[in-house]
PDB file of N, CA and C in Angstrom:
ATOM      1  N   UNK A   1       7.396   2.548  26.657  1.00  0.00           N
ATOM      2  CA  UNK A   1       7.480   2.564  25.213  1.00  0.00           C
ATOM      3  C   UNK A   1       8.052   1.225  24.749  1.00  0.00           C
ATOM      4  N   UNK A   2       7.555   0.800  23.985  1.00  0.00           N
ATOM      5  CA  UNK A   2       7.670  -0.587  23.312  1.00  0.00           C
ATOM      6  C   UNK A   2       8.771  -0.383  21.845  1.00  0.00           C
ATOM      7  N   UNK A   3       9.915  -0.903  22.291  1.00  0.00           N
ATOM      8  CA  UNK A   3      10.941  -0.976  21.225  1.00  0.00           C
ATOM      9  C   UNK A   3      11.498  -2.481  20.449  1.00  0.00           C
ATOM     10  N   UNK A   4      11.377  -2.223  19.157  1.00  0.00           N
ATOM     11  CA  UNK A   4      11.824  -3.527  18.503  1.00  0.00           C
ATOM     12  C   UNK A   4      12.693  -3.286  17.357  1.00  0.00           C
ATOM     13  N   UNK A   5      13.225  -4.493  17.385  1.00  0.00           N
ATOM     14  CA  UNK A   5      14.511  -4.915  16.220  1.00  0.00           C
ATOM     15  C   UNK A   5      14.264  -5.683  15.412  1.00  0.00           C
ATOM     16  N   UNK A   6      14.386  -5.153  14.348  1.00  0.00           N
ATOM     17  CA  UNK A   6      13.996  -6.349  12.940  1.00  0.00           C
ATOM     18  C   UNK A   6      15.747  -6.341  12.286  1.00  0.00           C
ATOM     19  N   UNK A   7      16.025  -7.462  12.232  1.00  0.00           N
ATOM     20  CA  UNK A   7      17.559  -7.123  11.593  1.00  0.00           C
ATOM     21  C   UNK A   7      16.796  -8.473  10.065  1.00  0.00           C
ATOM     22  N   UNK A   8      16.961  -7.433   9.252  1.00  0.00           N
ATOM     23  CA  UNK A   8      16.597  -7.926   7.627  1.00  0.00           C
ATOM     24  C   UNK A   8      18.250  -8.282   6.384  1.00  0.00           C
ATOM     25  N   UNK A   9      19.001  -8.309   7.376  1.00  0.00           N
ATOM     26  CA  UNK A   9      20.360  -8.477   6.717  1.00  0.00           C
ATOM     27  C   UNK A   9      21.005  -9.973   7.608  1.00  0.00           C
ATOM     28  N   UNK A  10      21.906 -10.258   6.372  1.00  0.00           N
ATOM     29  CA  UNK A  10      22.787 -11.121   7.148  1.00  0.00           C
ATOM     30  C   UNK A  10      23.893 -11.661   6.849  1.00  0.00           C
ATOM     31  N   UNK A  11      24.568 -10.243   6.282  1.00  0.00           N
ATOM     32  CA  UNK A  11      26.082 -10.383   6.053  1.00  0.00           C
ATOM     33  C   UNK A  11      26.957  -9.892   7.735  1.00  0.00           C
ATOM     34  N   UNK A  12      26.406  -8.995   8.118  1.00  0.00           N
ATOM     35  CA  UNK A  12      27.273  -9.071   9.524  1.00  0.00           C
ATOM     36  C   UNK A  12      26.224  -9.760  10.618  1.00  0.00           C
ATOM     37  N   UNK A  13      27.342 -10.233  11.425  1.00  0.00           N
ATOM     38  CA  UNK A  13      26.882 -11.400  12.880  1.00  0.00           C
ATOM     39  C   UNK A  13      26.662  -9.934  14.085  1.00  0.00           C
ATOM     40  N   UNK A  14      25.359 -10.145  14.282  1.00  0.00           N
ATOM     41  CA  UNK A  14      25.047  -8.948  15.266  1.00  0.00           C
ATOM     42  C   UNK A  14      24.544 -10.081  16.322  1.00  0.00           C
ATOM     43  N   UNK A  15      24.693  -9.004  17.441  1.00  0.00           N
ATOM     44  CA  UNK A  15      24.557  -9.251  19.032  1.00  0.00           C
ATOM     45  C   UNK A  15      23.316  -8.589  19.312  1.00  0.00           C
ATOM     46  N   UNK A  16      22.235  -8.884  18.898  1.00  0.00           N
ATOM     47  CA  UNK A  16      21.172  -8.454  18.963  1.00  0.00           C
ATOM     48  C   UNK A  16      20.679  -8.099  20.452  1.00  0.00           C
ATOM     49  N   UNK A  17      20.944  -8.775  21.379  1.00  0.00           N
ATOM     50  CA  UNK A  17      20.377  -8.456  22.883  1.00  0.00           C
ATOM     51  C   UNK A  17      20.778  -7.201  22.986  1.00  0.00           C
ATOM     52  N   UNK A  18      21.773  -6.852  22.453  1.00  0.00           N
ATOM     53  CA  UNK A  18      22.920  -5.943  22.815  1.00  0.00           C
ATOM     54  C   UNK A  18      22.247  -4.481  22.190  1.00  0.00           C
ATOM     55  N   UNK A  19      21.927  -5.162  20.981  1.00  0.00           N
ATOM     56  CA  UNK A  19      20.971  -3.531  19.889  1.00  0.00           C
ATOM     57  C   UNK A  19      20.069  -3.660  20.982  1.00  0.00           C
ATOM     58  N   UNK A  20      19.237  -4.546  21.374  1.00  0.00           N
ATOM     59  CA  UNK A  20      17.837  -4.121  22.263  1.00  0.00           C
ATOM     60  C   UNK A  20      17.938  -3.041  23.089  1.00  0.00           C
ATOM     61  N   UNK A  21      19.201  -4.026  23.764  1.00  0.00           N
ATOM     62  CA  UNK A  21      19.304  -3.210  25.349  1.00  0.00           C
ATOM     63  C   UNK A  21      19.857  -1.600  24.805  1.00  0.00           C
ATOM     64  N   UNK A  22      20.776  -1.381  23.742  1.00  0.00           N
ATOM     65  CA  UNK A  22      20.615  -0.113  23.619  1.00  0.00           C
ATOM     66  C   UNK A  22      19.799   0.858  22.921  1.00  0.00           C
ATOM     67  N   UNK A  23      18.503   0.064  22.543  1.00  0.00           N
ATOM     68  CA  UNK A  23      17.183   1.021  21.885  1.00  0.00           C
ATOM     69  C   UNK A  23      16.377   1.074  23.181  1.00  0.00           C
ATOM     70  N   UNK A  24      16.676  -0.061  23.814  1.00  0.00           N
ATOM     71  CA  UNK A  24      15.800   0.304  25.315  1.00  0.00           C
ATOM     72  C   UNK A  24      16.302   1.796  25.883  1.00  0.00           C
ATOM     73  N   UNK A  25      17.297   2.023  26.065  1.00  0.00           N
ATOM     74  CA  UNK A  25      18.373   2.992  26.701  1.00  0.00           C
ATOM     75  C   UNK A  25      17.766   4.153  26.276  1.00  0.00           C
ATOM     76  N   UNK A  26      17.840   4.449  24.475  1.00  0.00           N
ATOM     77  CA  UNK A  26      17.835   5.687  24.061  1.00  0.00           C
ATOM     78  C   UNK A  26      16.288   5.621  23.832  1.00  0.00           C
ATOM     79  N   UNK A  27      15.012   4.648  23.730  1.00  0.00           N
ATOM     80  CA  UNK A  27      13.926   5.075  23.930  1.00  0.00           C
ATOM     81  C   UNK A  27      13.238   5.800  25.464  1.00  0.00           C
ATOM     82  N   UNK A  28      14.181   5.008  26.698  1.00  0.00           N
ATOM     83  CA  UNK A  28      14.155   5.510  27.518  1.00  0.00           C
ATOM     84  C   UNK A  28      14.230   7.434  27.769  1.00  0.00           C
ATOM     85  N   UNK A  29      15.430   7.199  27.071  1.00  0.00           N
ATOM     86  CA  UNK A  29      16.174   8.952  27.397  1.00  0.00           C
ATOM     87  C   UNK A  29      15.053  10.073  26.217  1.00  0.00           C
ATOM     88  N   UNK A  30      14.610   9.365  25.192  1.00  0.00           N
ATOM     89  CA  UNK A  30      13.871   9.575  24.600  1.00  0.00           C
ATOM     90  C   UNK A  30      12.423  10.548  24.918  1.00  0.00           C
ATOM     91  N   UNK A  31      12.194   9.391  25.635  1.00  0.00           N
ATOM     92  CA  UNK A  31      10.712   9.524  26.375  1.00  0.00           C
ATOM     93  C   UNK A  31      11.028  10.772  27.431  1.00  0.00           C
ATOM     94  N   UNK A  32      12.179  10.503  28.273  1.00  0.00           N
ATOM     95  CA  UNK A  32      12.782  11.593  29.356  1.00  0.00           C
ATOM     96  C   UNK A  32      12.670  13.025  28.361  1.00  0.00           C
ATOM     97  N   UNK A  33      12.815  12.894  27.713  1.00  0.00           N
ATOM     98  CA  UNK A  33      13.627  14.082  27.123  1.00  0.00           C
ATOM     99  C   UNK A  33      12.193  14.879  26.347  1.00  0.00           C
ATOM    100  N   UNK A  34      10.816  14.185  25.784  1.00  0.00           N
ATOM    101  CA  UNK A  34       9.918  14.380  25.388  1.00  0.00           C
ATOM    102  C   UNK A  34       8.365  14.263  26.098  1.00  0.00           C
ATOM    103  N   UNK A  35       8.611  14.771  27.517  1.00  0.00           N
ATOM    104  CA  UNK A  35       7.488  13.671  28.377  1.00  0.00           C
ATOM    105  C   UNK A  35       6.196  14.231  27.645  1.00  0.00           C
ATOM    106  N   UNK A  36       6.098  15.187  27.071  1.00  0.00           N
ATOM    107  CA  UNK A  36       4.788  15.411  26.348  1.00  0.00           C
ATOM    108  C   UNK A  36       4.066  14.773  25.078  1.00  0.00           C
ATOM    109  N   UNK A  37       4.925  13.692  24.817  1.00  0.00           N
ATOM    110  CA  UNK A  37       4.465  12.867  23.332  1.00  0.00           C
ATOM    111  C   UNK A  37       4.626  11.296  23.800  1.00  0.00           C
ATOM    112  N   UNK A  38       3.506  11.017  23.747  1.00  0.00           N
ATOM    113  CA  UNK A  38       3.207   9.613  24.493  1.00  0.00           C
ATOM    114  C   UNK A  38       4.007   8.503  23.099  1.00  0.00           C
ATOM    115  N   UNK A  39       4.768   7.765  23.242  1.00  0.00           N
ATOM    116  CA  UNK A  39       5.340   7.051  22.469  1.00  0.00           C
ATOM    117  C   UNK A  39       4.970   5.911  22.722  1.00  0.00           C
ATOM    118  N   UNK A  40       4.084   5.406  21.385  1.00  0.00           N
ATOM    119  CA  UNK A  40       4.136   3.878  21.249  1.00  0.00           C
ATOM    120  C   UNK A  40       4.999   3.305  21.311  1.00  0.00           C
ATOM    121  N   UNK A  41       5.568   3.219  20.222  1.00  0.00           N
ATOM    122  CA  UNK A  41       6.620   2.151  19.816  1.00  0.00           C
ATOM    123  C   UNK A  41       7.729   3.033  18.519  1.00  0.00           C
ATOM    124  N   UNK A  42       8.405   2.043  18.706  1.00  0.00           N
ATOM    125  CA  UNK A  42      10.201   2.923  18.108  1.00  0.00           C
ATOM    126  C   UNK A  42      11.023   1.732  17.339  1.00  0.00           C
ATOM    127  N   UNK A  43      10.886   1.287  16.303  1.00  0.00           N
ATOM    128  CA  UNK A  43      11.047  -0.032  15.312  1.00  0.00           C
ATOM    129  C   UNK A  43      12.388   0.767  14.686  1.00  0.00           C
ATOM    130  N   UNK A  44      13.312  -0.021  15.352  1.00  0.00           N
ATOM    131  CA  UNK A  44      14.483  -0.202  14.466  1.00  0.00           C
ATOM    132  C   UNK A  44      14.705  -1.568  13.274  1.00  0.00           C
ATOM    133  N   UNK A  45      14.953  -0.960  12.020  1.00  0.00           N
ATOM    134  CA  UNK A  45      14.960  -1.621  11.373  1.00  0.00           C
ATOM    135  C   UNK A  45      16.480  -2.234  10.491  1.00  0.00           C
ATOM    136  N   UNK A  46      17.150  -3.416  10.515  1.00  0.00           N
ATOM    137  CA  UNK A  46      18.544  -3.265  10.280  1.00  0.00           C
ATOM    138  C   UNK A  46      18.599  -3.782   8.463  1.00  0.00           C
ATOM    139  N   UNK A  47      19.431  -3.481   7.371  1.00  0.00           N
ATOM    140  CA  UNK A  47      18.710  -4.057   6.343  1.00  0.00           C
ATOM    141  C   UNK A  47      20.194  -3.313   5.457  1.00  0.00           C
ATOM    142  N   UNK A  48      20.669  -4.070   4.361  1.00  0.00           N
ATOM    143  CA  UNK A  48      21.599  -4.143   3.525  1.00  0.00           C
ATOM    144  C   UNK A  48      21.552  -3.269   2.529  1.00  0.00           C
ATOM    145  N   UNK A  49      21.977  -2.663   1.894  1.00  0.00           N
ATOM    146  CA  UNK A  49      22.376  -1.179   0.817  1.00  0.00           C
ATOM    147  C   UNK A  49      21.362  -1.898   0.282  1.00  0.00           C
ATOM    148  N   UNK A  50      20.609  -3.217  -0.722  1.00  0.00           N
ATOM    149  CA  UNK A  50      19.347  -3.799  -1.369  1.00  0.00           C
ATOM    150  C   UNK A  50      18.165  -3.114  -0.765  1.00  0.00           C
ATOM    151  N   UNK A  51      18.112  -3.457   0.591  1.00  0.00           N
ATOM    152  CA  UNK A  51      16.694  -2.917   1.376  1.00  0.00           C
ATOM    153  C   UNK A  51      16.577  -1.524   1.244  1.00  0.00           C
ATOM    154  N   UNK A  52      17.739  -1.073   1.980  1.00  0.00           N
ATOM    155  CA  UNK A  52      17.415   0.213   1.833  1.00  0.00           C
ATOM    156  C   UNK A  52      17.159   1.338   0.885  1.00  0.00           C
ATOM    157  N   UNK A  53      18.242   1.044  -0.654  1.00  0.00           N
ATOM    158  CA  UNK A  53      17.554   1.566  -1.562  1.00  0.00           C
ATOM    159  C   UNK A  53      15.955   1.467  -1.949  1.00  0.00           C
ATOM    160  N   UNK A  54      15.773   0.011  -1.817  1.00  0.00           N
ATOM    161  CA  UNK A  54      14.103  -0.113  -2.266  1.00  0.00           C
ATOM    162  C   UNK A  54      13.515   0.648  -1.491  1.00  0.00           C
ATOM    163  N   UNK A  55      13.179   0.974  -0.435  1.00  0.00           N
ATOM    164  CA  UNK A  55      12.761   1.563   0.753  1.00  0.00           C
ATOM    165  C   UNK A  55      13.264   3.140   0.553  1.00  0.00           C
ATOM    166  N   UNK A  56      14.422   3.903   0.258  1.00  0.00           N
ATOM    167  CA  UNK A  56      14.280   5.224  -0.361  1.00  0.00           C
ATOM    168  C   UNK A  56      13.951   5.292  -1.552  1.00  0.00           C
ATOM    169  N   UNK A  57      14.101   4.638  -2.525  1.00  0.00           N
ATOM    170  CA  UNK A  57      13.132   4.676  -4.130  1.00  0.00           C
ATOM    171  C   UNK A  57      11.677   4.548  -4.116  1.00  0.00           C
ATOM    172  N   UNK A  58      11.387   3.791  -2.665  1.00  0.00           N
ATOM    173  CA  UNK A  58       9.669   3.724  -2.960  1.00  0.00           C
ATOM    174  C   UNK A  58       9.313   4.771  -2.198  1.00  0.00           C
ATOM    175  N   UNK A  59       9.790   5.688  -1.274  1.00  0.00           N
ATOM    176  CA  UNK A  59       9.252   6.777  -0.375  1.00  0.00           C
ATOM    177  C   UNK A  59       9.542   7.850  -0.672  1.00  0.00           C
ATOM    178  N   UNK A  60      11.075   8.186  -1.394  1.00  0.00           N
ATOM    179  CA  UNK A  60      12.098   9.486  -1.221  1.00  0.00           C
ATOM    180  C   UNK A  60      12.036   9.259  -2.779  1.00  0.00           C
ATOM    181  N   UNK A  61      12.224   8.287  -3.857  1.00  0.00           N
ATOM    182  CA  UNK A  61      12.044   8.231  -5.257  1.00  0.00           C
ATOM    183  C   UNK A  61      13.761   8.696  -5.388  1.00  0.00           C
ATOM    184  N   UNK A  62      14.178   8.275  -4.548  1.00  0.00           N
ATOM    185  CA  UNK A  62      15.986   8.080  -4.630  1.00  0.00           C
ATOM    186  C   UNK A  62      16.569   6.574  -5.100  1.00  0.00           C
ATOM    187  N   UNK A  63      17.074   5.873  -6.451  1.00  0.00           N
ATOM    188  CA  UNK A  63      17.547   5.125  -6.312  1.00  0.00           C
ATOM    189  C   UNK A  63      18.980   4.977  -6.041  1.00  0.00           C
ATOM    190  N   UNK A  64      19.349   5.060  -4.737  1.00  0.00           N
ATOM    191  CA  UNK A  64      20.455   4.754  -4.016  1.00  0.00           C
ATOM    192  C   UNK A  64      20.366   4.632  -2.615  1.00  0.00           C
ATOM    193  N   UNK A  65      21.382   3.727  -2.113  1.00  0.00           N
ATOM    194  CA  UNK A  65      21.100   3.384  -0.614  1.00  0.00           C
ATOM    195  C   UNK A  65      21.286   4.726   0.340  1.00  0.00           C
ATOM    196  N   UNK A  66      21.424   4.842   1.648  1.00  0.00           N
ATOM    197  CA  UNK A  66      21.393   6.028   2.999  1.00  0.00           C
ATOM    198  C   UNK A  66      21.525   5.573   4.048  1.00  0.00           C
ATOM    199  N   UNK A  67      22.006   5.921   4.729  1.00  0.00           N
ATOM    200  CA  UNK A  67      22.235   5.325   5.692  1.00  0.00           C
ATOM    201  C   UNK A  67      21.322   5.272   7.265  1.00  0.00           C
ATOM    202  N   UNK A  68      20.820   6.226   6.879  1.00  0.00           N
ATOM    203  CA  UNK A  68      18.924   6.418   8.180  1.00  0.00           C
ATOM    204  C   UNK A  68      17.951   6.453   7.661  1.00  0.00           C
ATOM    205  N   UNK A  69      17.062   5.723   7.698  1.00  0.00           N
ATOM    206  CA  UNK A  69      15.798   6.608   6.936  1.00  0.00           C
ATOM    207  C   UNK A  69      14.703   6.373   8.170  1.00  0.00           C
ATOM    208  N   UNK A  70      14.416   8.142   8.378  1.00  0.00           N
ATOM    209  CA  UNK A  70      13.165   7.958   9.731  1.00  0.00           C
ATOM    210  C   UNK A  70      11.943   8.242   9.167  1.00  0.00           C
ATOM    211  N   UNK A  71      10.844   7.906   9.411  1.00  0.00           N
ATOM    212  CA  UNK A  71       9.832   8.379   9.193  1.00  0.00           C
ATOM    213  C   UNK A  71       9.081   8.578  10.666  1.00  0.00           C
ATOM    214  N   UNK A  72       7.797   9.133  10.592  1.00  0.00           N
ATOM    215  CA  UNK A  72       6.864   9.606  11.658  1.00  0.00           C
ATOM    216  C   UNK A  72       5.813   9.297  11.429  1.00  0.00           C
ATOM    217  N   UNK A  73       4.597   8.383  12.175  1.00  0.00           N
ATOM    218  CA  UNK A  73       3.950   7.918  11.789  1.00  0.00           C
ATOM    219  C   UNK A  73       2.363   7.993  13.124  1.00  0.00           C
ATOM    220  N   UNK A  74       1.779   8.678  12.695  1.00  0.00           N
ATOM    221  CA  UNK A  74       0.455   9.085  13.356  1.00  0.00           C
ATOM    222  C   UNK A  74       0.381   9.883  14.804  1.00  0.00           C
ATOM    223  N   UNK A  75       2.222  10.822  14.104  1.00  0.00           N
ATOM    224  CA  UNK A  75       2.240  11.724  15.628  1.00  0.00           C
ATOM    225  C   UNK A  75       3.516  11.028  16.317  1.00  0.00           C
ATOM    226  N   UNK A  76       4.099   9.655  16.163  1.00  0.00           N
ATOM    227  CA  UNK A  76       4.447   8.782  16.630  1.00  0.00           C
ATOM    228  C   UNK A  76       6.300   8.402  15.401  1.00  0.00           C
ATOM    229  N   UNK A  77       7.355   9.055  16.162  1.00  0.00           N
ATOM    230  CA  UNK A  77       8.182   8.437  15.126  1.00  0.00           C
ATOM    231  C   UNK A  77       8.881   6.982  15.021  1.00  0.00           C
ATOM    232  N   UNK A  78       9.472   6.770  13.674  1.00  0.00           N
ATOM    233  CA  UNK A  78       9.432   4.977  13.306  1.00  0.00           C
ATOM    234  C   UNK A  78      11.012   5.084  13.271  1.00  0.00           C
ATOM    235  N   UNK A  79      11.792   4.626  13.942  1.00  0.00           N
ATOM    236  CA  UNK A  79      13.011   4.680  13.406  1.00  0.00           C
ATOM    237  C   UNK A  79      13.537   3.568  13.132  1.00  0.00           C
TER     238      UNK A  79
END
């Protein structure tokens, strides 16, 4: 399973190898834990109370930020 990091913020200094290696981990345990749902890919996305409101106002029609927002996408979830 193919996992990626988009960090869209940049008020905090992140250790990005560090997010990888632990989306690698939990896509791993993931996959263990689901062997019946073939997983593409698993997009973590990192992004500032700005992003994320836009992103629940344009999907959820919430204007205010949250702190997860998952979606599922062709069988396949986006986190």
């Amino acid at each position: 399973m193919k996992t990626v990091i988009q960090n869209n913020q940049t008020v905090i200094p992140l250790h990005l190898p560090a997010i990888q290696q632990l989306a690698d981990s939990l896509a791993t345990a993931l996959a263990a834990a689901d062997p019946g749902t073939v997983w593409g890919e698993v997009t973590l996305l990192l992004t500032d109370d700005q992003g994320i409101t836009q992103t629940n106002r344009e999907f959820f029609g919430k204007n205010q930020p949250t702190d997860v927002i998952s979606f599922q996408v062709g069988g396949q979830a986006v986190l």
